[in-house]
C-alpha atoms as a PDB file:
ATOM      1  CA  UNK A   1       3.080 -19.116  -6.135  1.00  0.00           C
ATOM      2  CA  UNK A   2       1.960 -20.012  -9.336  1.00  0.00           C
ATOM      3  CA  UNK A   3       0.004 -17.206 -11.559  1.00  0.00           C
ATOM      4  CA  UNK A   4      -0.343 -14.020  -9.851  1.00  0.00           C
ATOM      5  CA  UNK A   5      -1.922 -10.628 -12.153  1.00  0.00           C
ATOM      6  CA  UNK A   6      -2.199  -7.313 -11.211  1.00  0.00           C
ATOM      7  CA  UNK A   7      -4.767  -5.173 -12.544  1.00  0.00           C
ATOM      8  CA  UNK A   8      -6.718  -2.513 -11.223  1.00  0.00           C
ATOM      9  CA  UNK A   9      -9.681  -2.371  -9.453  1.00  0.00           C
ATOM     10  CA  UNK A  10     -12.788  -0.996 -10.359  1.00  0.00           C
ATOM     11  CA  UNK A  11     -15.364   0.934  -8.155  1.00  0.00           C
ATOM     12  CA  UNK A  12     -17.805  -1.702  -8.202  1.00  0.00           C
ATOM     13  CA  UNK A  13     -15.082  -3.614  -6.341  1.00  0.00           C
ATOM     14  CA  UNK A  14     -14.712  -1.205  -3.587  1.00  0.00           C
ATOM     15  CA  UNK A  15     -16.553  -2.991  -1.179  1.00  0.00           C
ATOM     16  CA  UNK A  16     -15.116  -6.060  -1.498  1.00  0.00           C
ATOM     17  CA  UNK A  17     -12.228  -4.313  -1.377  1.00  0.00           C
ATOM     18  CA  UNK A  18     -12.949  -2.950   2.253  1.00  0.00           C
ATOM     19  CA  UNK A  19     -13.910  -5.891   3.277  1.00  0.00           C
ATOM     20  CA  UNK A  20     -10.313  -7.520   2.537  1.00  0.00           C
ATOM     21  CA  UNK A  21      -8.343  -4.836   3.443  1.00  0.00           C
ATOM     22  CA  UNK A  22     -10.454  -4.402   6.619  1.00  0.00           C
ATOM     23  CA  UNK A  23     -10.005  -8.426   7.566  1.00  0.00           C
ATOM     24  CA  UNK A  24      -6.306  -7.252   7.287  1.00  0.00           C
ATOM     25  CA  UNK A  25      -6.109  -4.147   9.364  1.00  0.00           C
ATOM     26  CA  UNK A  26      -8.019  -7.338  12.043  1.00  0.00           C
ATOM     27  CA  UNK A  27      -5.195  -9.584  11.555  1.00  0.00           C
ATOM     28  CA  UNK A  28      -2.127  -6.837  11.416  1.00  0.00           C
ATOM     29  CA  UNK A  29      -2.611  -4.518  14.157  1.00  0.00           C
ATOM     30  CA  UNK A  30       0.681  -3.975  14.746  1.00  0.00           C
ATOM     31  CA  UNK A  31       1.815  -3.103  11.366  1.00  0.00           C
ATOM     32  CA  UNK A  32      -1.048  -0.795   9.440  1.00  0.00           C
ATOM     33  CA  UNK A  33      -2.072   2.011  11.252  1.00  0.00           C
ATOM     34  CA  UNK A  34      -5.736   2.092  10.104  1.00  0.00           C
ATOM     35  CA  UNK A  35      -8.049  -0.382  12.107  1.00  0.00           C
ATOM     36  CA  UNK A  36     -11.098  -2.006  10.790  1.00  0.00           C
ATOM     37  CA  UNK A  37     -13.480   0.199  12.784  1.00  0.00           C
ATOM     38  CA  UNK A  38     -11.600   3.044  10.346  1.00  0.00           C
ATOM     39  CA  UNK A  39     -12.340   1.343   7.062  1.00  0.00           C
ATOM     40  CA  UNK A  40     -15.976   0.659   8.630  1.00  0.00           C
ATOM     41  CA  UNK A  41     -16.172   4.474   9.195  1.00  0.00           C
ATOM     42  CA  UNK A  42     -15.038   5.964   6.514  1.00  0.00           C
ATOM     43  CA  UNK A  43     -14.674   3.044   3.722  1.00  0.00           C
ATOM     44  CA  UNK A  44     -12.273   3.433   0.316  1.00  0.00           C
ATOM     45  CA  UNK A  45     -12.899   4.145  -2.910  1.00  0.00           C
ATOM     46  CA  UNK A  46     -11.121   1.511  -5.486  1.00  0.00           C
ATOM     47  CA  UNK A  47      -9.740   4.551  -7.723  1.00  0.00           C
ATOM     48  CA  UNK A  48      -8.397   4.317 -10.841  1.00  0.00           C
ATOM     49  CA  UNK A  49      -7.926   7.967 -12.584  1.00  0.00           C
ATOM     50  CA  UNK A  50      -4.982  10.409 -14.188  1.00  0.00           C
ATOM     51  CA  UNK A  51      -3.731  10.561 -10.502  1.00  0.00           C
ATOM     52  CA  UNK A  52      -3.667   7.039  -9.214  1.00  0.00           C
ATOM     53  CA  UNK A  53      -5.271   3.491  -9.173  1.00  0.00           C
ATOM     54  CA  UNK A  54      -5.693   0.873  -6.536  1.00  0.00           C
ATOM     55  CA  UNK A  55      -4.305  -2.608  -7.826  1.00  0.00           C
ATOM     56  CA  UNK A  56      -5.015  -5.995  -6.491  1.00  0.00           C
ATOM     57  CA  UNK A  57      -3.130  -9.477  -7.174  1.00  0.00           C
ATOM     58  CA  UNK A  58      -5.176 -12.530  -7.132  1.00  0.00           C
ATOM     59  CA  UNK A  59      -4.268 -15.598  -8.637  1.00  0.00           C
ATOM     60  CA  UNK A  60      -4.979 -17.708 -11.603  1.00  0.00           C
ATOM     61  CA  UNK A  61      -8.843 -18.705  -9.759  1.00  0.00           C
ATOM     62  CA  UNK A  62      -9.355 -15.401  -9.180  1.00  0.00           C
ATOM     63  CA  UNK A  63      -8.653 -14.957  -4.947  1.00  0.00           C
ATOM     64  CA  UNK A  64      -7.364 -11.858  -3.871  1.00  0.00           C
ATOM     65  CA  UNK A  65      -3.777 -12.215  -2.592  1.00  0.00           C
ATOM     66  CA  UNK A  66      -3.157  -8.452  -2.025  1.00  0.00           C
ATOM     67  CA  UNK A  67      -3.859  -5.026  -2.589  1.00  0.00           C
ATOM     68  CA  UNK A  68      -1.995  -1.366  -3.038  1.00  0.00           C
ATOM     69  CA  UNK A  69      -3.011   2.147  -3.982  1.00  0.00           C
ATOM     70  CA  UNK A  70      -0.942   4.615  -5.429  1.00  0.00           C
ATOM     71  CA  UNK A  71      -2.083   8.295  -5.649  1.00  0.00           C
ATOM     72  CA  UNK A  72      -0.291  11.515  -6.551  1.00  0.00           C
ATOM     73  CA  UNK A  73      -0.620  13.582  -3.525  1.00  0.00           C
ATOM     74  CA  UNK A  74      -2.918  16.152  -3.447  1.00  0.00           C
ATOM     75  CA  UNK A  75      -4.393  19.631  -2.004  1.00  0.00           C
ATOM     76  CA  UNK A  76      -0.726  21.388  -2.423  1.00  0.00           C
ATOM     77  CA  UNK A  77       0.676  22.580  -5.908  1.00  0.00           C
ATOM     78  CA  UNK A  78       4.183  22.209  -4.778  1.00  0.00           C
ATOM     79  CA  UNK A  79       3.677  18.607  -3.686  1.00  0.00           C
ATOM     80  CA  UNK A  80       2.296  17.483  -6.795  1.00  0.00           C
ATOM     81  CA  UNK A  81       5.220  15.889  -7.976  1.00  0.00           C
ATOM     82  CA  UNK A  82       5.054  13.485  -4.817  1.00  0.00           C
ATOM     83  CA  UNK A  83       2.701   9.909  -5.344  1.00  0.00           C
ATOM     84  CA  UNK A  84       2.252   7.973  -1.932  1.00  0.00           C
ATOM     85  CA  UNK A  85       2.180   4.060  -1.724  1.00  0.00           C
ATOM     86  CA  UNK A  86      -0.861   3.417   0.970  1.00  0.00           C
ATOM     87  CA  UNK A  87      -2.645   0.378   2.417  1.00  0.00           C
ATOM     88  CA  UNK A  88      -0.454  -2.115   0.883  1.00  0.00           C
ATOM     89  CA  UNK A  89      -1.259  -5.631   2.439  1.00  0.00           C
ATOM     90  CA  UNK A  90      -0.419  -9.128   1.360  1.00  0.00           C
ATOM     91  CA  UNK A  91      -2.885 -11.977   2.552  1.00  0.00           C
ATOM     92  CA  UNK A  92      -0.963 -14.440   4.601  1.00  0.00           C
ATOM     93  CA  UNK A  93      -1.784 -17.182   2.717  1.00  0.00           C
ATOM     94  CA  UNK A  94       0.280 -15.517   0.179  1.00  0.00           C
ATOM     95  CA  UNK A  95       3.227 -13.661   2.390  1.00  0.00           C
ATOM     96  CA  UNK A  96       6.555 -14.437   1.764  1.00  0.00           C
ATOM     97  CA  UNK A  97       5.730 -15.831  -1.887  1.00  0.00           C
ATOM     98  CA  UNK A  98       6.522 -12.456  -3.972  1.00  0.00           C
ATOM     99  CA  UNK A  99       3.373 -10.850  -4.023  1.00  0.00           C
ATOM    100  CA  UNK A 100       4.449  -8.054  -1.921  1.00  0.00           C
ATOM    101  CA  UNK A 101       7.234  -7.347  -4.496  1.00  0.00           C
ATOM    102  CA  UNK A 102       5.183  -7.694  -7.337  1.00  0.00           C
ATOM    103  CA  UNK A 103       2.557  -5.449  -6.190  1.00  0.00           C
ATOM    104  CA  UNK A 104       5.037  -2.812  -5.183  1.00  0.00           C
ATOM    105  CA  UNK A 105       7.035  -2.907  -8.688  1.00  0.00           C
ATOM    106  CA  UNK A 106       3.767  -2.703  -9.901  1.00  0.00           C
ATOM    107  CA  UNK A 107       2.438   0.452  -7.545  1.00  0.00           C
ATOM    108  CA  UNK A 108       6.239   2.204  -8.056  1.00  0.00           C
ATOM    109  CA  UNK A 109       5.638   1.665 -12.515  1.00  0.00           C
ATOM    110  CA  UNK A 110       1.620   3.253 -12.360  1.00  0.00           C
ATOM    111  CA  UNK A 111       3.488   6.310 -10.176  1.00  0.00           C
ATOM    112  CA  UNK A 112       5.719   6.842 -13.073  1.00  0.00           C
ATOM    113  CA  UNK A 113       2.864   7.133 -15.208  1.00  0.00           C
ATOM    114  CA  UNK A 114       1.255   9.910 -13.250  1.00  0.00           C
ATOM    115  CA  UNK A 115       2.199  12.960 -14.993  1.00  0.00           C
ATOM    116  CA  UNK A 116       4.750  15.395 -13.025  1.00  0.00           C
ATOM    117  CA  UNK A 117       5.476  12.471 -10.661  1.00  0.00           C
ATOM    118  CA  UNK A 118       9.248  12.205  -9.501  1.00  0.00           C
ATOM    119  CA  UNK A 119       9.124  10.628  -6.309  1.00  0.00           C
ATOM    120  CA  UNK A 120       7.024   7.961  -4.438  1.00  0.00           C
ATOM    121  CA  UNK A 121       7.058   7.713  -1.158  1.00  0.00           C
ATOM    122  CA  UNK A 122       5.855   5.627   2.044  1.00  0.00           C
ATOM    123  CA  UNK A 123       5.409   4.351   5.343  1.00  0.00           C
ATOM    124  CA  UNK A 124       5.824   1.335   7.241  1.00  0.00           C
ATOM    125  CA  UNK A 125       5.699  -0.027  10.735  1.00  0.00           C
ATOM    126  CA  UNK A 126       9.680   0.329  11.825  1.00  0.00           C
ATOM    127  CA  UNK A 127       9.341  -3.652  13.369  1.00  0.00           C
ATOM    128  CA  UNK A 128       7.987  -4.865  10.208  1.00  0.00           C
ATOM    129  CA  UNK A 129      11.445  -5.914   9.415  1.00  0.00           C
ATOM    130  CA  UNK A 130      10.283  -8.259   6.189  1.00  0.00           C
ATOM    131  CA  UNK A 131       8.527  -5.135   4.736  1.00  0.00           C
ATOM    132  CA  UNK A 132      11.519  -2.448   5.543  1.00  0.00           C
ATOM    133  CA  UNK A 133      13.891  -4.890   3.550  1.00  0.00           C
ATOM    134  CA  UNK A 134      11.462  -5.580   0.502  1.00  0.00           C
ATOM    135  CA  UNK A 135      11.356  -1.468   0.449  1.00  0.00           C
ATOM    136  CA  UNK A 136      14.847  -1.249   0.758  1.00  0.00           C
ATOM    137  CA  UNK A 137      15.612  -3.550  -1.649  1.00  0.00           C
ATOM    138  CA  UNK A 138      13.469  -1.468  -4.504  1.00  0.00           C
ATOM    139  CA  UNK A 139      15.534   1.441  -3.927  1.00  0.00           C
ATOM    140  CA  UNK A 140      13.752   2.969  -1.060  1.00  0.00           C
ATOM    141  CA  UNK A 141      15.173   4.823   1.896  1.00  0.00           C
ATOM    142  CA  UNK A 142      14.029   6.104   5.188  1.00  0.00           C
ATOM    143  CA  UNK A 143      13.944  10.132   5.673  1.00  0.00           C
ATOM    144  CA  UNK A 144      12.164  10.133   8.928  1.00  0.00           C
ATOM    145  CA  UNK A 145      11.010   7.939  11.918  1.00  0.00           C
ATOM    146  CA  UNK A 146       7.874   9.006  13.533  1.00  0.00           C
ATOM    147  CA  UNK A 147       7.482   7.285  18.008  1.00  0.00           C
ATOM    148  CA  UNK A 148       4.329   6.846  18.913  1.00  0.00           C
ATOM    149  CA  UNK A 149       2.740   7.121  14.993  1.00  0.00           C
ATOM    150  CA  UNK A 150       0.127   4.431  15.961  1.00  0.00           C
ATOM    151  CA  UNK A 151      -0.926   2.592  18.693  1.00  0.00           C
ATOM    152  CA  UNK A 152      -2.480  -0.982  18.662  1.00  0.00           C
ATOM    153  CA  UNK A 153      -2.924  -0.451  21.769  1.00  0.00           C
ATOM    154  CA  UNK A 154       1.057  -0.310  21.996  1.00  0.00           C
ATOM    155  CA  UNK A 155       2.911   2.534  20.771  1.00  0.00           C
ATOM    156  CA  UNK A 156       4.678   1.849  17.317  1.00  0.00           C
ATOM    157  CA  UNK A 157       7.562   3.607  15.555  1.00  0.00           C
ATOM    158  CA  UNK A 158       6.649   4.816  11.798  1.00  0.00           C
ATOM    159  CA  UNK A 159       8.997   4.800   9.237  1.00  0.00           C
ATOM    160  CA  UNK A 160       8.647   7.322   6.026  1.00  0.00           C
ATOM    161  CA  UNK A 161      10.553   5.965   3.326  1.00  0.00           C
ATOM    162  CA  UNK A 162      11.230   7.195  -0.310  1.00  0.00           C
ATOM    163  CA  UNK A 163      12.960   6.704  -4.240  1.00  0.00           C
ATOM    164  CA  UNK A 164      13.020   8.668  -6.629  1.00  0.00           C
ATOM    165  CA  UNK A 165      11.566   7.136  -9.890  1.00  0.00           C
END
């Protein structure tokens, strides 16, 4: 892969944004647990704010290779100090060419800029083995396994995965 940038995306982008990670959630059934009739539902917002962003990779014309969102989890005071990596997917036309790891070094550095933030953590289809080892490999490391987390229609096993940062 030649040129790949991450930035953030803006709200204006949001749709398109659903609309890519939605063709994903078509192609990946197996491996993210929301489905397209979920983004269709209840669609994301492409957030970029004190307590996360949403990034995207595209290359140097511009096509979106990926996509990742960060955010510092919310709701509970005593979990505040906890950001979440969430719909992280890599177009196929650029799997297996470092996107993925760029994207997540980039997702694990914007959680370290999210005040109070000490850990990130994440989860992953268990079978996805390429994913598991790119996690691995930045440090991560499983603390639970969920059977039955998703179904596609076939039961999948979850894996929740953290580092500290």
């Amino acid at each position: 892969m030649t040129s790949v940038t991450i930035r953030s995306l803006s709200e204006a982008e949001a749709p398109a944004y659903n609309d890519f990670f939605r063709d994903g959630a078509a192609r990946h059934p197996d491996t993210l647990r929301i489905s397209p009739a979920d983004v269709h539902a209840s669609p994301f917002g492409a957030r970029d704010g004190a307590d996360g962003s949403t990034l995207l990779a595209t290359d140097s014309s511009d096509n979106w290779l990926g996509v990742v969102t960060v955010e510092r989890e919310l709701g509970r005071e005593k979990r505040r100090h906890i950001a979440w990596i969430l719909r992280m997917y890599v177009a196929e036309a650029a799997s297996g060419k470092g996107v993925g790891r760029k994207l997540l070094i980039a997702a694990i550095e914007r959680a370290r800029q999210i005040t109070s933030v000490s850990k990130v953590n994440l989860t992953v289809a268990e079978h996805n083995a390429r994913a598991v080892r790119l996690y691995e490999s930045a440090g991560f490391r499983t603390f639970a396994r969920e059977v039955d987390a998703f179904r596609d229609p076939e039961p999948r096993t979850e894996l929740t995965m953290s580092r500290p940062l």
